[in-house]
Protein backbone atom coordinates (compact mmCIF):
# COMPACT_ATOMS: atom_id res chain seq x y z
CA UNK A 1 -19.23 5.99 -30.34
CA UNK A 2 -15.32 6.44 -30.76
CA UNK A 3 -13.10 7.65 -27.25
CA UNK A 4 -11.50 10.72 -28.32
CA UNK A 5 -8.72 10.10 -26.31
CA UNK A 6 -7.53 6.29 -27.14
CA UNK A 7 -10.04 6.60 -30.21
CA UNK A 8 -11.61 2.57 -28.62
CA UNK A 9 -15.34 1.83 -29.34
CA UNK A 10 -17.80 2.58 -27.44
CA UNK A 11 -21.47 1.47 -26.65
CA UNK A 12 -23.50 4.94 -27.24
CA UNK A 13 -24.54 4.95 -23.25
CA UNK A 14 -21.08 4.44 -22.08
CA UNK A 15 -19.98 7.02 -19.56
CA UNK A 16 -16.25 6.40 -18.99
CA UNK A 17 -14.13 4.89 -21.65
CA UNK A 18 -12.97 1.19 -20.37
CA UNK A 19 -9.78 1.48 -22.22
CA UNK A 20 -7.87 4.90 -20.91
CA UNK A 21 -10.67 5.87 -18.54
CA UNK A 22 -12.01 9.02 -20.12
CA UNK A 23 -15.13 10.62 -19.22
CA UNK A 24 -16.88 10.94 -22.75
CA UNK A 25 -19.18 13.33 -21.05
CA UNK A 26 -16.42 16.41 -20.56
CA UNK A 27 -13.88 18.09 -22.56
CA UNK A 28 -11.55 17.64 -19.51
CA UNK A 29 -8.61 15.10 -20.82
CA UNK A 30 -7.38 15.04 -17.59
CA UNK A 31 -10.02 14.07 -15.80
CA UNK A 32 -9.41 16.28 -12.74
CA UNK A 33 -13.13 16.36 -11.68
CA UNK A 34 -13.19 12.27 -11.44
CA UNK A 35 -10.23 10.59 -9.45
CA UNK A 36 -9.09 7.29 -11.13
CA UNK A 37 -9.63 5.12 -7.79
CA UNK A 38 -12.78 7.09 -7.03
CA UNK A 39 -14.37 8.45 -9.44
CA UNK A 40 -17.23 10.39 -7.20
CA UNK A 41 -14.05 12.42 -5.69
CA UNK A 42 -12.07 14.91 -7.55
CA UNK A 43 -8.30 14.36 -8.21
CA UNK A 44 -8.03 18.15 -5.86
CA UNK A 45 -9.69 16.37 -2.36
CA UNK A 46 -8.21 16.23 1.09
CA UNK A 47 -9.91 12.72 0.95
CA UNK A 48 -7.77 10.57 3.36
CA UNK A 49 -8.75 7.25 3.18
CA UNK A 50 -8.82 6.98 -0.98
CA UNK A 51 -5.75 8.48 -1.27
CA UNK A 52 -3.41 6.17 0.87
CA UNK A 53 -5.62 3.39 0.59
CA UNK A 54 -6.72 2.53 -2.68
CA UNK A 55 -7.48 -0.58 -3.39
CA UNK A 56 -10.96 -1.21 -2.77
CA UNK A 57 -11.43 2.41 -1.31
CA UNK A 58 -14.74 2.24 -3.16
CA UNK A 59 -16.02 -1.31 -1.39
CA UNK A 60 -15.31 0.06 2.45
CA UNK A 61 -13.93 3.11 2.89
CA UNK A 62 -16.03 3.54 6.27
CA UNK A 63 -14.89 0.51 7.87
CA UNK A 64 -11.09 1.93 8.04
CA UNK A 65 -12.59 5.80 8.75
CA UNK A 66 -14.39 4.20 11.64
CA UNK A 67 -11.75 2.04 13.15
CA UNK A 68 -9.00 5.27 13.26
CA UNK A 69 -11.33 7.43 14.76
CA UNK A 70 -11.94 4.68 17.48
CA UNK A 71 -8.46 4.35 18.06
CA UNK A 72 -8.05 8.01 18.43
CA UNK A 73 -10.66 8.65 20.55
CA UNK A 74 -9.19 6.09 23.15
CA UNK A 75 -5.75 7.47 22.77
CA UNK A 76 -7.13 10.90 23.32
CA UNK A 77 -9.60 9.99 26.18
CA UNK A 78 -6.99 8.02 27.96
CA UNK A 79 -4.70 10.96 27.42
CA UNK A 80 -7.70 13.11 29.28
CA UNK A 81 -7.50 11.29 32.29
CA UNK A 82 -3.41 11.23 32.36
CA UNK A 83 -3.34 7.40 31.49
CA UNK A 84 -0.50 7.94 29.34
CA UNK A 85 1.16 4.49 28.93
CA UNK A 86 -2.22 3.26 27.29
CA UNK A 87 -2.36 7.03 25.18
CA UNK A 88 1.44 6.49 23.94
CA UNK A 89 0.71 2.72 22.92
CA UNK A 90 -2.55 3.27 21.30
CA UNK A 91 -1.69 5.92 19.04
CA UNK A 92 1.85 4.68 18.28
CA UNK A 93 -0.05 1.56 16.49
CA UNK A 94 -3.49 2.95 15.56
CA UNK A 95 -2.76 3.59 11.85
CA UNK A 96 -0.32 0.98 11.31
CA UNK A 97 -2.40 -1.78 12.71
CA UNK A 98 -5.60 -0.35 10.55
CA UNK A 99 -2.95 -0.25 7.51
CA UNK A 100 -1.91 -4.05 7.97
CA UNK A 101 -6.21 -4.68 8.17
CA UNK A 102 -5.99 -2.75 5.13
CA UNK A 103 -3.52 -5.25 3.64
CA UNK A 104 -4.74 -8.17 4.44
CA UNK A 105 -8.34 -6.79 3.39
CA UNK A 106 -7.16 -6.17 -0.43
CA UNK A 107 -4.70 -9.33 -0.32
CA UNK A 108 -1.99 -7.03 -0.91
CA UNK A 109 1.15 -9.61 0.48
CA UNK A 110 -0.27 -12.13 -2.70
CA UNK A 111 0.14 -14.86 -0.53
CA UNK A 112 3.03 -14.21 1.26
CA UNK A 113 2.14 -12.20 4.73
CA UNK A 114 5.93 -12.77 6.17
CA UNK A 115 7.45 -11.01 3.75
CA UNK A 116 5.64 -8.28 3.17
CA UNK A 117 5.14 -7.79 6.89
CA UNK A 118 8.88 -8.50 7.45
CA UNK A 119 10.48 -6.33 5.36
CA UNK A 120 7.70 -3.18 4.89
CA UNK A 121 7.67 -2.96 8.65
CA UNK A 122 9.36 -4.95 11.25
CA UNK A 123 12.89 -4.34 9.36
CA UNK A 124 11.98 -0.59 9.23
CA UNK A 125 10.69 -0.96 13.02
CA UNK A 126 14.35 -2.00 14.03
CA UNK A 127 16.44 0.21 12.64
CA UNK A 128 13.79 3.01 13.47
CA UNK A 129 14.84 1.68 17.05
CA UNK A 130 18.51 1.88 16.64
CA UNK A 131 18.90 5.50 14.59
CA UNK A 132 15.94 7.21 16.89
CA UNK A 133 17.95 5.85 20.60
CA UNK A 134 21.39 7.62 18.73
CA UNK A 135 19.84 10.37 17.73
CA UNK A 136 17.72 11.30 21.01
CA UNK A 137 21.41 10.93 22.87
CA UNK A 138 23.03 13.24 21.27
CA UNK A 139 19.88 15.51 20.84
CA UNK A 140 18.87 15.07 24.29
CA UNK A 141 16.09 13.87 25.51
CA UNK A 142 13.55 16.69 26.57
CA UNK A 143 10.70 16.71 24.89
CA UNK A 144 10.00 20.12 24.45
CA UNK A 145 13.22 21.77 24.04
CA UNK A 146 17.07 20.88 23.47
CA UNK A 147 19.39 20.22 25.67
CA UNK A 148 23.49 21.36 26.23
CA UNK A 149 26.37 17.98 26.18
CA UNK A 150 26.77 19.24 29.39
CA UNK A 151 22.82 18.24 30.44
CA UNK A 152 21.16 22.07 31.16
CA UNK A 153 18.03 23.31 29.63
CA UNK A 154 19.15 25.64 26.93
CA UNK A 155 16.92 29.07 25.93
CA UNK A 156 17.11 29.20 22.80
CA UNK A 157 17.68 26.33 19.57
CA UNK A 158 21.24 26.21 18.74
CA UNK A 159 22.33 25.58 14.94
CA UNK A 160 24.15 21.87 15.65
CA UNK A 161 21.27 20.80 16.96
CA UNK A 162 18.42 21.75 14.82
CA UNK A 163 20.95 20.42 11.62
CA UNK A 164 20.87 16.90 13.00
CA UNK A 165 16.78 17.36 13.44
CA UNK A 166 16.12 19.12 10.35
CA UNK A 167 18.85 17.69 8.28
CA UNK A 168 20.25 14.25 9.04
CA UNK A 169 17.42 12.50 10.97
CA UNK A 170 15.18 13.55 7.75
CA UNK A 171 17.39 12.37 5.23
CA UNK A 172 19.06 9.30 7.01
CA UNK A 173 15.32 8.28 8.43
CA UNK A 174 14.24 8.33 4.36
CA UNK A 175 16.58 5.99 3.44
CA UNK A 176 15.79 3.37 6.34
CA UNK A 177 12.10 4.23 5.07
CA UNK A 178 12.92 2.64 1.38
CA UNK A 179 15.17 -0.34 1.99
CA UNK A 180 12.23 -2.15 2.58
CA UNK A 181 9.75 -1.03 0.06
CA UNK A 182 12.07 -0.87 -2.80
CA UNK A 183 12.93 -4.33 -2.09
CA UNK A 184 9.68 -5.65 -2.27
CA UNK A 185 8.69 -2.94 -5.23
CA UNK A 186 11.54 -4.87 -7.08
CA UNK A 187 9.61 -8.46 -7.35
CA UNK A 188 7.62 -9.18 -10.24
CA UNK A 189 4.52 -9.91 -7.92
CA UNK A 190 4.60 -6.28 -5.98
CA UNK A 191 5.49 -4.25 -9.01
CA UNK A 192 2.51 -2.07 -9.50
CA UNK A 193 2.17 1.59 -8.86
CA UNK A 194 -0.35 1.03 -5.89
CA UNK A 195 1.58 -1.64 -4.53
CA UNK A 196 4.88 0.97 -3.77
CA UNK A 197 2.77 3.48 -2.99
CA UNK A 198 1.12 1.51 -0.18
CA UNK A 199 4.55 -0.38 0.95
CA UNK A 200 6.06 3.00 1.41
CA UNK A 201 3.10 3.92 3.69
CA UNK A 202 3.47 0.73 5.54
CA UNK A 203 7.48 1.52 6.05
CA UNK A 204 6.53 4.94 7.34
CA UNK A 205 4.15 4.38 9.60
CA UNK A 206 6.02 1.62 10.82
CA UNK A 207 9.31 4.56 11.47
CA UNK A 208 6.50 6.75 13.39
CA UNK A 209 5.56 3.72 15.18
CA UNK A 210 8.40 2.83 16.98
CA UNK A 211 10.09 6.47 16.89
CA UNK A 212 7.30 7.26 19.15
CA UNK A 213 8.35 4.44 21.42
CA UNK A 214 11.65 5.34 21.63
CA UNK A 215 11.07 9.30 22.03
CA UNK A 216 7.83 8.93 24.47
CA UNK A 217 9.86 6.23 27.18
CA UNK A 218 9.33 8.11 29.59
CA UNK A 219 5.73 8.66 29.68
CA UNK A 220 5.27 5.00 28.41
CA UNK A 221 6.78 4.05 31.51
CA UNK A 222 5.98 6.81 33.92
CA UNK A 223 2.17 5.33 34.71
CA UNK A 224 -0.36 8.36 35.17
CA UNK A 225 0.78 11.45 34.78
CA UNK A 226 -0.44 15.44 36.59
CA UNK A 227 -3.31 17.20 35.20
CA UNK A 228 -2.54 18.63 32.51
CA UNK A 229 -5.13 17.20 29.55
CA UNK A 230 -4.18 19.89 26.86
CA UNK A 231 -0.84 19.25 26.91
CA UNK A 232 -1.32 15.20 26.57
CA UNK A 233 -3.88 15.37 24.40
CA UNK A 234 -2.67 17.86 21.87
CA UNK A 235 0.76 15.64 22.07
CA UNK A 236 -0.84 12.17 21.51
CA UNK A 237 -2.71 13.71 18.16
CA UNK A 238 0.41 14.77 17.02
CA UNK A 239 2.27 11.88 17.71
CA UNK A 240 -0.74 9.20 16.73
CA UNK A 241 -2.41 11.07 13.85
CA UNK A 242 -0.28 13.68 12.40
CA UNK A 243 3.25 12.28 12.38
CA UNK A 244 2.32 9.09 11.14
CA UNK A 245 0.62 10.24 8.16
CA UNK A 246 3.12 12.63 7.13
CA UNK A 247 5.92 9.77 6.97
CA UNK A 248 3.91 7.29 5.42
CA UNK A 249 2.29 9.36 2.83
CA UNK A 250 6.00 10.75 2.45
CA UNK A 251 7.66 8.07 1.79
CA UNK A 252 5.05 6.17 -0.31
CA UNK A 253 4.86 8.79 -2.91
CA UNK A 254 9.04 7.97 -3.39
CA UNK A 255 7.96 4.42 -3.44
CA UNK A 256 5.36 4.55 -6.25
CA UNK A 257 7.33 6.82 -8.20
CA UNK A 258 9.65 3.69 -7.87
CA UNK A 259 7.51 1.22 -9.05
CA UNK A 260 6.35 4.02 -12.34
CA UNK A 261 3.80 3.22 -14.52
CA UNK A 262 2.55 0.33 -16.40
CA UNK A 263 4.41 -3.16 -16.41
CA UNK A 264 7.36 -3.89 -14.19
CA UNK A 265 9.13 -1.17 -11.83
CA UNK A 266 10.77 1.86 -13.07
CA UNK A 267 13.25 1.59 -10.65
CA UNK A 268 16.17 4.69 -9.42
CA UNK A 269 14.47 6.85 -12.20
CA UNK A 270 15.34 10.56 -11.92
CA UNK A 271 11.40 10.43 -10.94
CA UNK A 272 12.16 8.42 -8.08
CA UNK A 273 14.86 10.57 -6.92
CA UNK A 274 12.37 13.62 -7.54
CA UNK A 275 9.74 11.46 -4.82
CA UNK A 276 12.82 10.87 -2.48
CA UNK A 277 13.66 14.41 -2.58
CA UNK A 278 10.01 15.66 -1.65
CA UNK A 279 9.88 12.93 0.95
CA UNK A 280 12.99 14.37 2.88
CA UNK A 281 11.55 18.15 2.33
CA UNK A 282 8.37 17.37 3.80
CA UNK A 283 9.95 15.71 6.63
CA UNK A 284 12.97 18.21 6.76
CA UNK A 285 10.21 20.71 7.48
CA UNK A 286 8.08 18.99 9.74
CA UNK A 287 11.06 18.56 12.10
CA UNK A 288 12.49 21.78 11.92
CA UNK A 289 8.88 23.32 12.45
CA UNK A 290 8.67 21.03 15.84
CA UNK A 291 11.29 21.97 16.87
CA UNK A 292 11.83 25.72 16.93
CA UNK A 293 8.05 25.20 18.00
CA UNK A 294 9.21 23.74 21.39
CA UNK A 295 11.11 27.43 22.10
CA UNK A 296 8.24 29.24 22.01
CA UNK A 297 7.65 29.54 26.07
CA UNK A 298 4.75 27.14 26.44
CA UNK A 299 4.61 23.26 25.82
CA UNK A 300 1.36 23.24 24.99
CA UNK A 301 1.16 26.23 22.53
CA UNK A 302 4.36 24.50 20.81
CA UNK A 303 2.80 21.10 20.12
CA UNK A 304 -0.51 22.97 19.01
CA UNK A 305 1.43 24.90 16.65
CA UNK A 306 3.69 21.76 15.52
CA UNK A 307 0.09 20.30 14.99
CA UNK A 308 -1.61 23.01 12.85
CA UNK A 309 2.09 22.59 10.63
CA UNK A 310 1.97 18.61 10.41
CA UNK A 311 -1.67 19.79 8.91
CA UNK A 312 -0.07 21.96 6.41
CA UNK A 313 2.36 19.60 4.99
CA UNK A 314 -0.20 16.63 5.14
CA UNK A 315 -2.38 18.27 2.94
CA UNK A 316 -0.01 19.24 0.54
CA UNK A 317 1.55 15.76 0.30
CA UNK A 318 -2.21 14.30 0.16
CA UNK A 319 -2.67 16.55 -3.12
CA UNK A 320 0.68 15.19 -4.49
CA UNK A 321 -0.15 11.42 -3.71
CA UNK A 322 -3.82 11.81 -5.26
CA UNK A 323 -1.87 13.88 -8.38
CA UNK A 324 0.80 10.65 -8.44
CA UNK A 325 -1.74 8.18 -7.93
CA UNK A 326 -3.91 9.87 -11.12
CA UNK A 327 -1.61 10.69 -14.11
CA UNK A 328 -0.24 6.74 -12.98
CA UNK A 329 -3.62 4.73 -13.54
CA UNK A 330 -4.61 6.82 -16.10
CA UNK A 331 -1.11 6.71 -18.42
CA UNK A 332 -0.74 2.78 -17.39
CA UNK A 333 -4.27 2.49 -19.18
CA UNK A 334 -3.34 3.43 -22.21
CA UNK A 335 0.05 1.56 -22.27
CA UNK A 336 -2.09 -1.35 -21.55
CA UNK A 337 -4.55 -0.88 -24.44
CA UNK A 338 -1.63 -1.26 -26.70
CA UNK A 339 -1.37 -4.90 -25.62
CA UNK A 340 -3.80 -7.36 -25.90
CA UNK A 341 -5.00 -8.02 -22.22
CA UNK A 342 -8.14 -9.50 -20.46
CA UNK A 343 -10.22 -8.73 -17.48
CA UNK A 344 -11.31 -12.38 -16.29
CA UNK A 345 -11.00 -15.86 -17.28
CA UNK A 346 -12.71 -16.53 -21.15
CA UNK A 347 -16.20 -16.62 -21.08
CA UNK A 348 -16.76 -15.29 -17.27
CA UNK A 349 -18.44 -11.87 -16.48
CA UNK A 350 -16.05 -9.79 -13.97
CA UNK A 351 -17.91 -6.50 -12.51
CA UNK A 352 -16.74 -3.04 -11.17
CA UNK A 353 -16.16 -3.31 -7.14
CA UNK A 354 -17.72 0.02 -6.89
CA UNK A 355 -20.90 0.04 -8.81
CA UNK A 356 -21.46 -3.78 -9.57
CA UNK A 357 -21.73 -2.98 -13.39
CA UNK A 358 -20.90 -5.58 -16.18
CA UNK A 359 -16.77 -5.15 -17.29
CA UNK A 360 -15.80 -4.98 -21.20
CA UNK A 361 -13.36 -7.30 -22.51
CA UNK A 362 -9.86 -5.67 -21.85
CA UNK A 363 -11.13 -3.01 -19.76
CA UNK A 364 -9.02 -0.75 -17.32
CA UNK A 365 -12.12 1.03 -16.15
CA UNK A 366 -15.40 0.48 -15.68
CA UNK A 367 -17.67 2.35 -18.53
CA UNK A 368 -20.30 3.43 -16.59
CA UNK A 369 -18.66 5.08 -13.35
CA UNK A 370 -15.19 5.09 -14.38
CA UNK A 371 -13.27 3.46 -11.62
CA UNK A 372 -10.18 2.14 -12.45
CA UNK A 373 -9.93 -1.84 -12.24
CA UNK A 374 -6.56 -1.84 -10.69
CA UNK A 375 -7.85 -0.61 -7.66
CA UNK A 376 -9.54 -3.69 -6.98
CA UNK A 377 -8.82 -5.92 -4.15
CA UNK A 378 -6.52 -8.54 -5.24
CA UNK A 379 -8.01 -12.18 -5.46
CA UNK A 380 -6.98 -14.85 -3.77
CA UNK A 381 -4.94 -17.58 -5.57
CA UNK A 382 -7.11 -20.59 -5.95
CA UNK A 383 -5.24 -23.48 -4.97
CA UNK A 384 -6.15 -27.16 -5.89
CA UNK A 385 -5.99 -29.90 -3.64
CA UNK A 386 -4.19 -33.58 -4.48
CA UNK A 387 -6.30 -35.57 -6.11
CA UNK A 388 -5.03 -39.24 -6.13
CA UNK A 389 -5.56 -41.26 -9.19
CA UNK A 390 -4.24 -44.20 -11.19
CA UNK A 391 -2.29 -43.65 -14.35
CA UNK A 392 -4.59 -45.14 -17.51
CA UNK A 393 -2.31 -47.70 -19.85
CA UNK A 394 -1.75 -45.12 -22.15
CA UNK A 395 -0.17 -42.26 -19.20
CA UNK A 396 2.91 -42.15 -17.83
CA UNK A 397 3.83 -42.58 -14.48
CA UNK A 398 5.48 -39.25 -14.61
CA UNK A 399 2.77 -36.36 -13.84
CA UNK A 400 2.97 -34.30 -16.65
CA UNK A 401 3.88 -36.70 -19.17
CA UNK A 402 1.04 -38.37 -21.14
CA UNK A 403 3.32 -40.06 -23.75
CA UNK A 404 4.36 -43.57 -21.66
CA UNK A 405 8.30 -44.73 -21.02
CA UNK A 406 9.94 -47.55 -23.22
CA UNK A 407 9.72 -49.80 -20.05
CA UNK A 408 6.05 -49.02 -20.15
CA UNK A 409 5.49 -49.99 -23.59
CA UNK A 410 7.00 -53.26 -23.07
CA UNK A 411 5.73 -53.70 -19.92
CA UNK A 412 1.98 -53.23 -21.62
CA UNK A 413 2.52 -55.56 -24.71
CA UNK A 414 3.27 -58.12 -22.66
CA UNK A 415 0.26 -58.27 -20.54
CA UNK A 416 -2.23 -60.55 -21.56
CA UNK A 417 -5.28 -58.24 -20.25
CA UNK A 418 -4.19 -55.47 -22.87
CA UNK A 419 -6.92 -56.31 -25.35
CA UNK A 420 -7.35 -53.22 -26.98
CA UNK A 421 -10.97 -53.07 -25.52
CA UNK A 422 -12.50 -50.29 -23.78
CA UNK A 423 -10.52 -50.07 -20.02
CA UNK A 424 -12.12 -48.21 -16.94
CA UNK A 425 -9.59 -45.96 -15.46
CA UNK A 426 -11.18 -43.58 -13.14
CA UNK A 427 -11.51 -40.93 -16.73
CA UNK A 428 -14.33 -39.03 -15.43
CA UNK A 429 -12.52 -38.13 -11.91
CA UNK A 430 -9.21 -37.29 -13.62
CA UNK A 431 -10.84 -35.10 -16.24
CA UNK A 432 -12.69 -33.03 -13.64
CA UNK A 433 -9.55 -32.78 -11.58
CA UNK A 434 -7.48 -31.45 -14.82
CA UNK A 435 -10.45 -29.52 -15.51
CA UNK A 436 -10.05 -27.69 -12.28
CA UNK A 437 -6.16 -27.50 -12.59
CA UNK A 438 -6.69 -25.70 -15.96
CA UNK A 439 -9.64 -23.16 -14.34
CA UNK A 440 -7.07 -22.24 -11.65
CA UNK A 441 -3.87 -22.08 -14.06
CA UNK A 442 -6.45 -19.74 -16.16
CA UNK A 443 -7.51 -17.57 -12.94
CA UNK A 444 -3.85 -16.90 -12.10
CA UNK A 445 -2.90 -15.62 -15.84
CA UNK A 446 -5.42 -13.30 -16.20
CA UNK A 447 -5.22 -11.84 -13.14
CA UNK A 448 -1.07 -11.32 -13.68
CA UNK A 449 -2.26 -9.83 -16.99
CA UNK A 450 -4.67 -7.77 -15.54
CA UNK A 451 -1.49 -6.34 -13.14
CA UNK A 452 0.49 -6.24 -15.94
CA UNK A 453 2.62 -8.98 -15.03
CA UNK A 454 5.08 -11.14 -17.51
């Protein structure tokens, strides 16, 4: 059976090509009924968890479902009884906490947890810290309303101040939202599709993190607060579950569209500045939707409003993400089947992380549900302890160098034990050991291959 999309060969019961992923069981080229990173999900879903986390969203989807709605629940129940210190901190770092799990879960830093932890989102975290504190001043910092230079409640939103909310805190809060993620999108080792995307959700969660901090001091500080549980409860969803989301998903679409398709990044693409662009809309219009919200006469009517907006704008992004996420695994497939790739090391089965199903040589999905095989957890490096041996007669004493020095030589035919005769020199243990260096050297290329690495 021939794909008619990438025109491979195919075993008659194949479902999915394992080339470019099509289904050979619909006319759909596309694919819109079968998302690349889960193939039992259309590419149209309001599916959370698969869409911002998609490596391995197949293997344990409900372990990362299950630990937000914990956290929210405790947010919200300690927002019920007017603990709000413990609601404020809780929800600030529910999702990015789960989202670091998530990271080190798929093995996402390769290696290298400091960096990636560093730059997606304690650099972000800091200068979150330092634009939010100037921005709040001159803003002023009510909660539910905006404030004159001169300190009185004002009664209606006045146009300097909703510009700086809806204008320069979206667009200035985007670009400390990509310093880190592009940076890391720009090594060789982080340069796949998924891994922007997922930086960029990092970075924003990380700004919605600590802008909570900074905007909810006072209650973080103020211990229990009066009976009011509609009012704390609707804000701690918006500020824990809807915000956070909206950034992160935001910003990682930009990011992705960064890295682009196939090998290496794309880098400041007109794409990219098309992703950057719809990550300051969405945020322009979550802020100015907050905030002409808070004028509407009651603060809790104005955050349940600003709530069922944030909903709005997270489902459209979450469509846009899934569409990104798509068209990229799909049109990397087929730029990889124009170069000779592998799936595992020679001669070793790999399987599909969602089904368990045998992989083809080469493939970038699995043939008989259709999951992409980027969106695999990341393995671990193997590493390969010291082995100490002695150097044979005929080695150097270089590592590395087989051929012996001049010195050697002379050193050798001069030694009366050289008899030409068979010698013991520990063969067996250093052949194993380069045995295991090779198997390990082998992992690591085919798995850079497999990314699309040089």
């Amino acid at each position: 059976m021939q794909c008619p999309r990438c025109r491979a060969e195919l075993p008659e019961v194949a479902h999915f090509c394992h080339i470019c992923g099509q289904d050979q069981r619909s006319a759909d080229l596309t694919r819109r009924k079968s998302f690349a990173a889960k193939p039992d999900e259309p590419v149209a879903s309001f599916a959370l968890i698969s869409s911002i986390m998609p490596r391995g969203a197949g293997q344990r989807p409900q372990t990362y479902r299950i630990a937000l709605t914990i956290a929210l629940v405790v947010a919200l129940v300690a927002a019920i009884f007017g603990a709000m210190p413990i609601a404020v901190l809780v929800a600030a770092f529910a999702i990015p906490v789960v989202y670091i799990v998530y990271i080190y879960d798929v093995n996402l830093w390769e290696d290298e947890p400091l960096i990636v932890t560093g730059l997606a989102f304690l650099l972000t975290g800091a200068l979150t810290v330092a634009f939010t504190v100037l921005w709040t001043q001159l803003r002023g910092p009510v909660p539910y309303g905006t404030t004159t230079y001169e300190g009185s409640l004002s009664a209606a939103p006045t146009v300097s101040t909703f510009l700086l909310v809806a204008l320069v805190v979206p667009i200035v809060g985007e670009v400390i939202r990509e310093i880190g993620p592009v940076l890391l999108a720009s090594r060789p080792e982080f340069d796949d599709l998924m891994d922007g995307l997922t930086f960029g959700v990092i970075s924003g969660v990380s700004y919605s993190c600590f802008d909570t901090l900074v905007r909810q001091w006072d209650l973080l500080t103020g211990g229990l607060q009066g009976s009011d549980p509609g009012l704390w409860v609707s804000l701690i969803f918006l500020e824990g579950f809807v915000k956070p989301l909206i950034i992160g998903t935001a910003t990682g679409i930009a990011v992705a569209e960064f890295s682009g398709l196939g090998r290496g990044y794309d880098g400041f693409t007109p794409r990219y500045f098309r992703g950057v662009g719809e990550a300051i809309l969405a945020n322009a219009a979550y802020q100015a939707g907050t905030y002409l919200f808070s004028f509407v006469g009651n603060a809790t009517l104005g955050v349940i409003l600003s709530i069922l907006w944030g909903l709005i704008i997270l489902a459209i992004l979450i469509l846009r993400v899934r569409n990104v996420l798509h068209s990229g695994l799909m049109e990397a497939a087929l730029e990889r089947s124009a170069r000779p790739g592998g799936i595992g090391p020679p001669g070793e089965l790999q399987f599909c992380a969602q089904c368990e199903m045998p992989l083809l040589d080469h493939a970038a999905f699995c043939t008989a549900c259709g999951t992409a095989v980027r969106v695999q957890p990341k393995p671990a490096r193997p590493k390969v302890g010291a082995v100490l041996t002695t150097a044979g007669p005929d080695e150097s004493i270089v590592p590395g160098f087989d051929a012996p020095l001049a010195g050697e030589e002379q050193a050798r035919a001069g030694d009366p034990r050289d008899t030409g005769g068979p010698r013991d020199t520990g063969a067996s243990d250093e052949t194993s050991v380069r045995e295991d260096t090779r198997r390990a050297d082998e992992a690591r290329r085919s798995y850079d291959d497999e990314e699309d690495r040089p």
